[in-house]
N, C-alpha and C. Protein backbone atom coordinates (compact mmCIF):
# COMPACT_ATOMS: atom_id res chain seq x y z
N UNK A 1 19.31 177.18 242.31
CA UNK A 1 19.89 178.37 242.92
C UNK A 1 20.79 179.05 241.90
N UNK A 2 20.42 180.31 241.86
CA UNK A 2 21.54 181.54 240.91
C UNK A 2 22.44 181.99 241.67
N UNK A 3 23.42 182.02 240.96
CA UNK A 3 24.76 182.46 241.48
C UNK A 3 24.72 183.94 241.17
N UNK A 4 24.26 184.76 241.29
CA UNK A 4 24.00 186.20 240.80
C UNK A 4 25.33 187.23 240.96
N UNK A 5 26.43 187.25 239.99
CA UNK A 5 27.89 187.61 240.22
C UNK A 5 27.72 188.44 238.87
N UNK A 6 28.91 189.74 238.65
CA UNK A 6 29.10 190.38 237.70
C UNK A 6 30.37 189.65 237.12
N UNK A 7 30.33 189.92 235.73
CA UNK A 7 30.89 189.20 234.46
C UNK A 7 32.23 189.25 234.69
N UNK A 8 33.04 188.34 235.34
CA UNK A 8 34.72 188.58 235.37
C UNK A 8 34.61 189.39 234.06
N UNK A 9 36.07 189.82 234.47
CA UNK A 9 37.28 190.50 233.23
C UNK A 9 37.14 189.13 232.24
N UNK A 10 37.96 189.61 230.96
CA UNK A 10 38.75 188.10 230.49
C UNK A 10 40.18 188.81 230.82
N UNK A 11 40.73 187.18 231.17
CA UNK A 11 41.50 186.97 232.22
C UNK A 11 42.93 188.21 231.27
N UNK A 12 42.89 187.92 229.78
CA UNK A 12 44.14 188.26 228.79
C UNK A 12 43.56 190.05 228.65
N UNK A 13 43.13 190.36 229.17
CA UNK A 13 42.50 192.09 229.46
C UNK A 13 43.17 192.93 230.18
N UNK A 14 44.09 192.28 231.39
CA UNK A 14 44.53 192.59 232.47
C UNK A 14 45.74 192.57 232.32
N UNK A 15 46.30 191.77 231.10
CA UNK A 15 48.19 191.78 231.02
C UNK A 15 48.25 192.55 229.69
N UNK A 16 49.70 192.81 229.71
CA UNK A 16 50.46 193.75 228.49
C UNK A 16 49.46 193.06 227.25
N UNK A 17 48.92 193.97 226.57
CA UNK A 17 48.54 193.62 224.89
C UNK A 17 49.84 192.88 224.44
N UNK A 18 49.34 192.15 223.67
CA UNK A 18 50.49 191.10 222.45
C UNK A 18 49.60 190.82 221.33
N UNK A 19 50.34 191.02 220.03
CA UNK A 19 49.58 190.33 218.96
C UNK A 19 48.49 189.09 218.65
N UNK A 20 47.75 188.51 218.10
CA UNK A 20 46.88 187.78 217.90
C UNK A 20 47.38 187.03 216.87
N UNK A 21 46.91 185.97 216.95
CA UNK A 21 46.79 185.25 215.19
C UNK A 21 45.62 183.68 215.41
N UNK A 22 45.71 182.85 214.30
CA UNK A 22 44.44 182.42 214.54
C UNK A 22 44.35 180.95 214.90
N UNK A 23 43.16 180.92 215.42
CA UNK A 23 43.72 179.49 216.14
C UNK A 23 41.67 178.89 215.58
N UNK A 24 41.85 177.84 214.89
CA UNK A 24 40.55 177.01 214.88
C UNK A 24 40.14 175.67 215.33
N UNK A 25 39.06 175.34 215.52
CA UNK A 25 38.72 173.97 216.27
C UNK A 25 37.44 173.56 215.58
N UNK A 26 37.32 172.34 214.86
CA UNK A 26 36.50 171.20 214.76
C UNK A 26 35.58 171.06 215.60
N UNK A 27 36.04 171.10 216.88
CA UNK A 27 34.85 170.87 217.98
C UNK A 27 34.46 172.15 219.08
N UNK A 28 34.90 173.33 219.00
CA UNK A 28 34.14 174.92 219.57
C UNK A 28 34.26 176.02 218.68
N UNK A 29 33.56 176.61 219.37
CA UNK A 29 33.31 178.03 218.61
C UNK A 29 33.59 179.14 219.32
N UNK A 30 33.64 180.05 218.90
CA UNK A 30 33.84 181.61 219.78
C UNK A 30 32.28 181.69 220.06
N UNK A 31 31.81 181.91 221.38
CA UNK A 31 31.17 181.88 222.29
C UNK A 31 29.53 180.78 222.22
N UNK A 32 29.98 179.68 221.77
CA UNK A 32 28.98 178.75 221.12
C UNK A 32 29.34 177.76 222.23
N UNK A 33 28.16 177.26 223.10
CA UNK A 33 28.28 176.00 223.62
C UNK A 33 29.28 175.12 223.64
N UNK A 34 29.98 174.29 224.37
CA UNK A 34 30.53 172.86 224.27
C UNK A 34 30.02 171.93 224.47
N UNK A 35 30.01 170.96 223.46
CA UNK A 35 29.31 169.80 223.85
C UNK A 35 29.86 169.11 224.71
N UNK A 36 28.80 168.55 225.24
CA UNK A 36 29.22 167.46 226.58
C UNK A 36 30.00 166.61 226.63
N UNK A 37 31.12 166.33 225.31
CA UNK A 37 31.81 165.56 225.46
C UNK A 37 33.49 166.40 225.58
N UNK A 38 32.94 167.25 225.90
CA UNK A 38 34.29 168.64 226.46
C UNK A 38 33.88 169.11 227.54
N UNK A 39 32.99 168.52 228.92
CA UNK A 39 32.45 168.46 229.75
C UNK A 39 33.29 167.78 230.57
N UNK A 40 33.37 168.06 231.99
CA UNK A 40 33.75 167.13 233.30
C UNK A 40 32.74 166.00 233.60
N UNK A 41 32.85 165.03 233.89
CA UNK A 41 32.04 163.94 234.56
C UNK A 41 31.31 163.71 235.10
N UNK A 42 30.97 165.16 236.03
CA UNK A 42 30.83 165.37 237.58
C UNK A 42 29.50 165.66 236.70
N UNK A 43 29.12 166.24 235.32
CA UNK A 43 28.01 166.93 234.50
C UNK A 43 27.99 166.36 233.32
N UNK A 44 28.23 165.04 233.28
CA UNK A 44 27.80 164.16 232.71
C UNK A 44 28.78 164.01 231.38
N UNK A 45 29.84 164.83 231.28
CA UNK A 45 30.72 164.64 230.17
C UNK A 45 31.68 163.83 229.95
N UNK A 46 32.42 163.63 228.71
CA UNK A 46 33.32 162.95 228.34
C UNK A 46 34.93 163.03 229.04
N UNK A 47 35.00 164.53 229.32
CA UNK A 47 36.36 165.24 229.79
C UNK A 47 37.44 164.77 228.84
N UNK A 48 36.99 165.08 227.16
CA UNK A 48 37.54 165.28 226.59
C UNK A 48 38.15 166.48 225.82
N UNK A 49 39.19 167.14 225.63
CA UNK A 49 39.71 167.98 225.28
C UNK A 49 39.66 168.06 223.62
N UNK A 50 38.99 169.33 223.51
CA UNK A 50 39.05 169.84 221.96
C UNK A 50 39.81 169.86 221.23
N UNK A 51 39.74 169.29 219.81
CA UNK A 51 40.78 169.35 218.61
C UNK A 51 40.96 170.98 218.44
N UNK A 52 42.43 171.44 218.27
CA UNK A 52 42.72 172.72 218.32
C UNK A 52 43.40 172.81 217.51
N UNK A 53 44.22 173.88 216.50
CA UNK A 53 45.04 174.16 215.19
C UNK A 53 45.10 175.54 215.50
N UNK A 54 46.10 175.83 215.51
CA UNK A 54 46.60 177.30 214.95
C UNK A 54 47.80 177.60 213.78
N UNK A 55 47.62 178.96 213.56
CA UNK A 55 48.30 179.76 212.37
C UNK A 55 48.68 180.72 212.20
N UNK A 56 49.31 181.50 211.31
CA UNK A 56 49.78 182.96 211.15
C UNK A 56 50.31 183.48 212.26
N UNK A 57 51.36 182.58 213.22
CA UNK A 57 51.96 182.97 214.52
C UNK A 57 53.07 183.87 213.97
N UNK A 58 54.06 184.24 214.73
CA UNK A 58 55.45 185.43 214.53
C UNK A 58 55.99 184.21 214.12
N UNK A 59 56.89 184.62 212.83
CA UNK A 59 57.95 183.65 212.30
C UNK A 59 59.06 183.47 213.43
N UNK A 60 59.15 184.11 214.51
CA UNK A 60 60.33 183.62 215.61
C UNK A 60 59.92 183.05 216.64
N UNK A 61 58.77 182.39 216.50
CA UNK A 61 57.78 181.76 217.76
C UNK A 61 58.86 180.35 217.87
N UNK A 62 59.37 179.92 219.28
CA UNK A 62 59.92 178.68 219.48
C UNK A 62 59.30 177.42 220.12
N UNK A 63 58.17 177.66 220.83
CA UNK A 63 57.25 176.81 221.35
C UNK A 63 55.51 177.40 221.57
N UNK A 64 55.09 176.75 222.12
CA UNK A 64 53.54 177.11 222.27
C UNK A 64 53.08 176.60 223.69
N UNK A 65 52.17 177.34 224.24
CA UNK A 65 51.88 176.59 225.61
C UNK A 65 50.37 176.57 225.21
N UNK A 66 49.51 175.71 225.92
CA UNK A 66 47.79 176.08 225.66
C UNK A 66 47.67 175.93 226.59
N UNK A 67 46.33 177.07 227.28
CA UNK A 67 45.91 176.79 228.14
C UNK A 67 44.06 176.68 228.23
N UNK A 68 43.25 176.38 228.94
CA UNK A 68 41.88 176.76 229.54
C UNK A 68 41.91 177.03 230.53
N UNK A 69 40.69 178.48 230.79
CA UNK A 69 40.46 179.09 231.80
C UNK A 69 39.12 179.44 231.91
N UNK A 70 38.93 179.18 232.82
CA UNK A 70 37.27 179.84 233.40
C UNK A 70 37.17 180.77 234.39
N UNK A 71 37.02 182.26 233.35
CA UNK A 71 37.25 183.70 234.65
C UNK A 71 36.11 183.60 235.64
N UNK A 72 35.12 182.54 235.40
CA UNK A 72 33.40 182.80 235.38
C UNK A 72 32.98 181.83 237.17
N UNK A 73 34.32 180.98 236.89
CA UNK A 73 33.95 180.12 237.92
C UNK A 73 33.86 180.52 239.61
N UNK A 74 33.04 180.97 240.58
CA UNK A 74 32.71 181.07 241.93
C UNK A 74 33.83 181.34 242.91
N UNK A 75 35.13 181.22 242.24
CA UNK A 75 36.03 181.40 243.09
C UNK A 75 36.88 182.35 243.53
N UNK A 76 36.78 183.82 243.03
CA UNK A 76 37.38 184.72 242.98
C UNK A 76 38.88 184.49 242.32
N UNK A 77 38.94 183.85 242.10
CA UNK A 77 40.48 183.65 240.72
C UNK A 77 40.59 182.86 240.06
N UNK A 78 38.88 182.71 239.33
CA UNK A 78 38.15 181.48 238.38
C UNK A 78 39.33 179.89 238.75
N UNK A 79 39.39 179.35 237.25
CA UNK A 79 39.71 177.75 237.40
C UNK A 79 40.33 177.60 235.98
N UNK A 80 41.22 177.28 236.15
CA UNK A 80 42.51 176.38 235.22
C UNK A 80 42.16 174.99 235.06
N UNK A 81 41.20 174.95 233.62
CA UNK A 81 41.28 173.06 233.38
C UNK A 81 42.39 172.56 232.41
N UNK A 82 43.34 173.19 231.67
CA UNK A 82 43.72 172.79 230.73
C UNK A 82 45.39 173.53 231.12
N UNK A 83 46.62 173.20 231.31
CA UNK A 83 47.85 173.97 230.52
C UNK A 83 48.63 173.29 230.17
N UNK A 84 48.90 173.25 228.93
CA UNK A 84 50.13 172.07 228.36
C UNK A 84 51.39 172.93 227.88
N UNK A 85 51.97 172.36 228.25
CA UNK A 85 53.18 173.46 228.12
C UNK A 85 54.56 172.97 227.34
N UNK A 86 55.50 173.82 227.11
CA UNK A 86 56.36 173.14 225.98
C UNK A 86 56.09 172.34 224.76
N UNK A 87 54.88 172.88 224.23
CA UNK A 87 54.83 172.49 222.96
C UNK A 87 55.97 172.60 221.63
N UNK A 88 56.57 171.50 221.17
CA UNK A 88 57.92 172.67 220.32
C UNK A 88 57.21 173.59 218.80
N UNK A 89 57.86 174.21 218.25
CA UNK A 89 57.15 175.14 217.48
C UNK A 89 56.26 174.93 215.92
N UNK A 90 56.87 173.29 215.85
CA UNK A 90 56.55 172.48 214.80
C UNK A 90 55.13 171.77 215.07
N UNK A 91 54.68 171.85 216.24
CA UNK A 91 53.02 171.62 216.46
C UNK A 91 52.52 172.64 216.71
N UNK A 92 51.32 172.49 215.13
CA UNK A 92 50.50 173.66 215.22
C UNK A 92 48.94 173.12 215.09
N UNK A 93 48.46 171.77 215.76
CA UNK A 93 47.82 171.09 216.22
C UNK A 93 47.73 170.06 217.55
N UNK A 94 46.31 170.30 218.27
CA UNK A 94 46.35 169.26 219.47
C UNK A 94 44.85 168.64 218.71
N UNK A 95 44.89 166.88 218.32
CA UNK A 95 43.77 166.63 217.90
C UNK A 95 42.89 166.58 219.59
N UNK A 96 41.84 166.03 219.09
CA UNK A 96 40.62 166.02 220.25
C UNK A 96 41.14 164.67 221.12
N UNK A 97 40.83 164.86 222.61
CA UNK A 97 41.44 164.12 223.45
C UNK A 97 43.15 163.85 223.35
N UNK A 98 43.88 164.83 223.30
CA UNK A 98 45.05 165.15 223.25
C UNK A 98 46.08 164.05 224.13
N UNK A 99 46.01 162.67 223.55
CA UNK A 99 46.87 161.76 224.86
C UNK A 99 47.07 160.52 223.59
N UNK A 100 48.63 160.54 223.58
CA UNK A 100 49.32 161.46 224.46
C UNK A 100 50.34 162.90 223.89
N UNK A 101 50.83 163.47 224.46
CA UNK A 101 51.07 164.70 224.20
C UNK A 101 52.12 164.78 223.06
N UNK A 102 52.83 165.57 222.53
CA UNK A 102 53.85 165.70 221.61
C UNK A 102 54.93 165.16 222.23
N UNK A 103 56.23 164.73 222.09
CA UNK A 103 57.47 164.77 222.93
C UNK A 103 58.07 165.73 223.50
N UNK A 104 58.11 166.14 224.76
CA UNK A 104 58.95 167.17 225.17
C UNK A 104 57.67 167.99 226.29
N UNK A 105 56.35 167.90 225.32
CA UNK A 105 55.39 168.43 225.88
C UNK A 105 54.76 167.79 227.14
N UNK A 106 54.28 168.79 228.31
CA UNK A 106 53.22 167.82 229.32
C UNK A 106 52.58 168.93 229.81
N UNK A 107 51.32 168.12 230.88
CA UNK A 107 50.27 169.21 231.42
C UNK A 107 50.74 169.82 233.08
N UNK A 108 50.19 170.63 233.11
CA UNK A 108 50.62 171.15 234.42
C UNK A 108 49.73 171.14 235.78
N UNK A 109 49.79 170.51 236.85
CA UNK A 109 48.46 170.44 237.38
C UNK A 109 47.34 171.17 237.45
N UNK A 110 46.28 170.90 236.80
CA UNK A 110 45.07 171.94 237.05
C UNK A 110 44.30 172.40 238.12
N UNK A 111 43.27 173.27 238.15
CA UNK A 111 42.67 173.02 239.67
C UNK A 111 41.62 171.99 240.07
N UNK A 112 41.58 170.81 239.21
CA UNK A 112 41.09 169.87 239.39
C UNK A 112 42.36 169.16 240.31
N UNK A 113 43.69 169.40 240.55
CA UNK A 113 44.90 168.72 241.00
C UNK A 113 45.02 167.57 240.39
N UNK A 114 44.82 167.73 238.76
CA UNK A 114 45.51 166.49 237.91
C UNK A 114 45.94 167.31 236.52
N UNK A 115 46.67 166.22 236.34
CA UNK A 115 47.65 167.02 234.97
C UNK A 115 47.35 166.28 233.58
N UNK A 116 46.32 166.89 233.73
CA UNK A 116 45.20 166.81 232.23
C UNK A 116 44.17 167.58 231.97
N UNK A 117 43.61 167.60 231.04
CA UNK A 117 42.50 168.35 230.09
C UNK A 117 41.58 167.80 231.70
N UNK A 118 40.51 168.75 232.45
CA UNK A 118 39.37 168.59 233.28
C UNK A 118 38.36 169.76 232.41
N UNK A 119 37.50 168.63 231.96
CA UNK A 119 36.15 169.31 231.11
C UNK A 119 35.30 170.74 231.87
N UNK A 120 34.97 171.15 231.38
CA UNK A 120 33.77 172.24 232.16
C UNK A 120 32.77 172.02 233.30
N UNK A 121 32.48 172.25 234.41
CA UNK A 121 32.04 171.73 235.39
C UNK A 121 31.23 172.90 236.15
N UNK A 122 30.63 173.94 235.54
CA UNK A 122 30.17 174.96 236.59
C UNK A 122 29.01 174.71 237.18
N UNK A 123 28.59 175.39 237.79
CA UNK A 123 27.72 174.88 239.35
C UNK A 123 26.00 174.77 239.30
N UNK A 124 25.47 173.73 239.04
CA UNK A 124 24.33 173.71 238.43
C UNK A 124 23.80 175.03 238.85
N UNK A 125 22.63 175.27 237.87
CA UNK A 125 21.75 176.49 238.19
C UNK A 125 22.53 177.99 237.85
N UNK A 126 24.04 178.07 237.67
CA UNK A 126 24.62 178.77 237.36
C UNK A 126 24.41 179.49 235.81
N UNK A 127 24.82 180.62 235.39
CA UNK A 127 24.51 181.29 234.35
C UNK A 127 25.97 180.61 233.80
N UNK A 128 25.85 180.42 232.08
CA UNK A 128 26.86 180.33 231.14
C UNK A 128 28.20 180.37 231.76
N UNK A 129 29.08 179.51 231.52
CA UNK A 129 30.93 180.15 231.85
C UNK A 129 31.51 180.43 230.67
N UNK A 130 32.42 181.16 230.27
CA UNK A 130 33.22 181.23 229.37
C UNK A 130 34.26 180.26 229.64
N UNK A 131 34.80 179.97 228.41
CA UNK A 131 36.26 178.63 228.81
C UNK A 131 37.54 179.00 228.01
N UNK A 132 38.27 179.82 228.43
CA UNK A 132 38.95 180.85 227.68
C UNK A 132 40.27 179.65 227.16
N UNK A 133 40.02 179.26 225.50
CA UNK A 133 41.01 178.35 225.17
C UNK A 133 42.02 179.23 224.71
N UNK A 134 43.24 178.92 224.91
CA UNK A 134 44.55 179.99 224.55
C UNK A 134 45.91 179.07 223.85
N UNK A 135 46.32 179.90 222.93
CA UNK A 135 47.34 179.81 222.44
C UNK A 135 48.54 180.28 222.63
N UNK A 136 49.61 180.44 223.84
CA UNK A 136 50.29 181.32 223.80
C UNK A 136 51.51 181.10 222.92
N UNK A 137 52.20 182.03 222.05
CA UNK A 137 53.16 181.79 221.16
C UNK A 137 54.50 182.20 221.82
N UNK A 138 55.85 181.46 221.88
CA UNK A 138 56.49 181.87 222.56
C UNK A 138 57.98 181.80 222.20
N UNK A 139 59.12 183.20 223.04
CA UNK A 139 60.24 183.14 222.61
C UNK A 139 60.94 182.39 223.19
N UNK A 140 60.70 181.11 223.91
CA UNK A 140 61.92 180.62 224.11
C UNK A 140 61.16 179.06 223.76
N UNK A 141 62.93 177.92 223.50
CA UNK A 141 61.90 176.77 223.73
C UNK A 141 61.19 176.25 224.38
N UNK A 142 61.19 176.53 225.55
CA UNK A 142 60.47 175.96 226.99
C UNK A 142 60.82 176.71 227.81
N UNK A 143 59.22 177.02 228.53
CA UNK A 143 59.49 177.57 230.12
C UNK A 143 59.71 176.43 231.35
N UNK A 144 60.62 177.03 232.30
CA UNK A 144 61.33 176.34 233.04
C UNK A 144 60.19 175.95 233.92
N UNK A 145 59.00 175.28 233.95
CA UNK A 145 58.02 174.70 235.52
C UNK A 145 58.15 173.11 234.95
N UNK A 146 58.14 172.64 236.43
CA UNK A 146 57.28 171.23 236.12
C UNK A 146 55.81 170.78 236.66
N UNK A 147 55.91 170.01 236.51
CA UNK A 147 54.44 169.56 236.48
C UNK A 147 53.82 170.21 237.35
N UNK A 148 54.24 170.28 238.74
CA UNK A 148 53.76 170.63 239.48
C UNK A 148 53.50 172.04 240.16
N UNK A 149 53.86 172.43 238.92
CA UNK A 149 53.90 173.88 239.09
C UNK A 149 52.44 174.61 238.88
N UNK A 150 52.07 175.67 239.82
CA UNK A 150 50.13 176.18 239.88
C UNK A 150 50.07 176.66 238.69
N UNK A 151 48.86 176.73 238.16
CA UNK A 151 49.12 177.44 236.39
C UNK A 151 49.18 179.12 237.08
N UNK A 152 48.83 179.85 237.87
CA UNK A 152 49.40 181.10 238.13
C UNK A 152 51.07 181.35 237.88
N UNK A 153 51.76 180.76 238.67
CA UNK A 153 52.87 180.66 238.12
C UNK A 153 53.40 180.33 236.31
N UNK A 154 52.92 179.25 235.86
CA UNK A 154 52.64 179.22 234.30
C UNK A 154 52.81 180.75 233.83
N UNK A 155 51.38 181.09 234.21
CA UNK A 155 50.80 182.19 233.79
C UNK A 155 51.52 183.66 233.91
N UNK A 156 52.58 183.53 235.36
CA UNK A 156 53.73 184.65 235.48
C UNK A 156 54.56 184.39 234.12
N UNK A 157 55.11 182.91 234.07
CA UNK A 157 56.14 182.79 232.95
C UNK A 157 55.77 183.14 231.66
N UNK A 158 54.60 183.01 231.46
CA UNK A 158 53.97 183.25 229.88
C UNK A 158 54.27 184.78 229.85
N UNK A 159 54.14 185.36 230.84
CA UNK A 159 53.56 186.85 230.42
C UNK A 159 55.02 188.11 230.24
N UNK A 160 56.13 187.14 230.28
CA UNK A 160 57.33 187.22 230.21
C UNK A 160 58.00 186.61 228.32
N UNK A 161 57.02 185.75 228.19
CA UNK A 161 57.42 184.81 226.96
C UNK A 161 56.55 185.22 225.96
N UNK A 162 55.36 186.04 225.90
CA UNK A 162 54.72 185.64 224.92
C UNK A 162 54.27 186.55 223.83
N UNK A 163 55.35 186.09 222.52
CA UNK A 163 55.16 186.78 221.33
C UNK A 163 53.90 187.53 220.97
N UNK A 164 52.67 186.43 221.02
CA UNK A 164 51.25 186.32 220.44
C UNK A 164 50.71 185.63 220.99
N UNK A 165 49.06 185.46 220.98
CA UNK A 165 48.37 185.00 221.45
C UNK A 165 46.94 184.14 220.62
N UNK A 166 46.33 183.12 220.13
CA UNK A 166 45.19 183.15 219.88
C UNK A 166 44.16 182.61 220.95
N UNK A 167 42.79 182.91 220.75
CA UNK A 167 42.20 182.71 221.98
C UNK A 167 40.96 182.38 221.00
N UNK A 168 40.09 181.16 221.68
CA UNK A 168 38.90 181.28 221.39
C UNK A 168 37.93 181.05 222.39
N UNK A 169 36.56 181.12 222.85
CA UNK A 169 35.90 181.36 223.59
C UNK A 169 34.60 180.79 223.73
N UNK A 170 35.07 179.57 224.15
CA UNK A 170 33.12 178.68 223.87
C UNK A 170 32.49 179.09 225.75
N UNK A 171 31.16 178.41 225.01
CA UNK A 171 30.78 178.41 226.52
C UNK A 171 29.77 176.98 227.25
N UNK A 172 29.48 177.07 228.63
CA UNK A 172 29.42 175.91 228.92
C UNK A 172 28.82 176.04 230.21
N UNK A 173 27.00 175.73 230.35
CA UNK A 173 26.25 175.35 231.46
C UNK A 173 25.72 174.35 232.08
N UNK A 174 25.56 174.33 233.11
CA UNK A 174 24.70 172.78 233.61
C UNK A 174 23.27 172.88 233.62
């Protein structure tokens, strides 16, 4: 069965423009497959989280948050697998399977309702998702949520905090 839906927005289209800078990964590409071992379980993957690096951020950047997003997913306000937040400004790497986190740093519940990396999971028979990996660069040391905070909320605080941005963009079917 096809899910026959028009192409969300990307999600960073819809808030204030902010600068860019660059962010690379070992294991995705800008709009190139993920392998199954950056996959959810449920589709036979590892639900391991991609080695990530970024660079050329604003010299006044004080922390970093990352997130994943899938604008693509069935739900009318896609799906949050990934937000780690309070990164301090001196990590400008998450290797692959990111556990455990930097000090200071943790994840925020996803919409899987766990507070970790949840691999790609879209709905068999479904067309491609995008998995919008993000870098947000930021002016303060830490935004004030805890764990349990929805990444929408996150996502209010970022858009208040954030210097720059890098983003890259794999993709991922069943």
């Amino acid at each position: 069965m096809s899910l026959e839906r028009a192409v969300a927005p990307d999600p960073y289209d819809l808030l204030p423009p902010v600068p860019s800078f660059a962010v690379a990964s070992a294991d995705v590409a800008d709009g190139r497959p993920l392998d199954e071992l950056f996959a959810h379980p449920g589709v036979g993957g590892k639900n391991l989280s991609p080695q990530l690096s970024w660079s050329d951020f604003p010299a006044e950047t004080r922390s970093f948050v990352v997130t994943c997003f899938d604008p693509d997913a069935p739900t009318g306000s896609g799906f949050w697998h990934w937000i780690v937040v309070n990164l301090p400004s001196s990590v400008t790497e998450l290797p692959r399977g990111a556990d455990p986190l930097p000090e200071g740093a943790y994840c925020v519940r996803n919409d899987y309702g766990e507070r970790t990396y949840g691999g790609a999971a879209p709905p068999p028979g479904d067309r491609a998702h995008r998995y919008v990996f993000a870098v947000h660069a930021l002016d303060v040391d830490r935004i004030d949520v805890g764990s349990d905070a929805p990444p929408a909320y996150v996502g209010f605080n970022l858009t208040f905090h954030t210097l720059a941005r890098a983003v890259i963009r794999p993709t991922f079917q069943s």
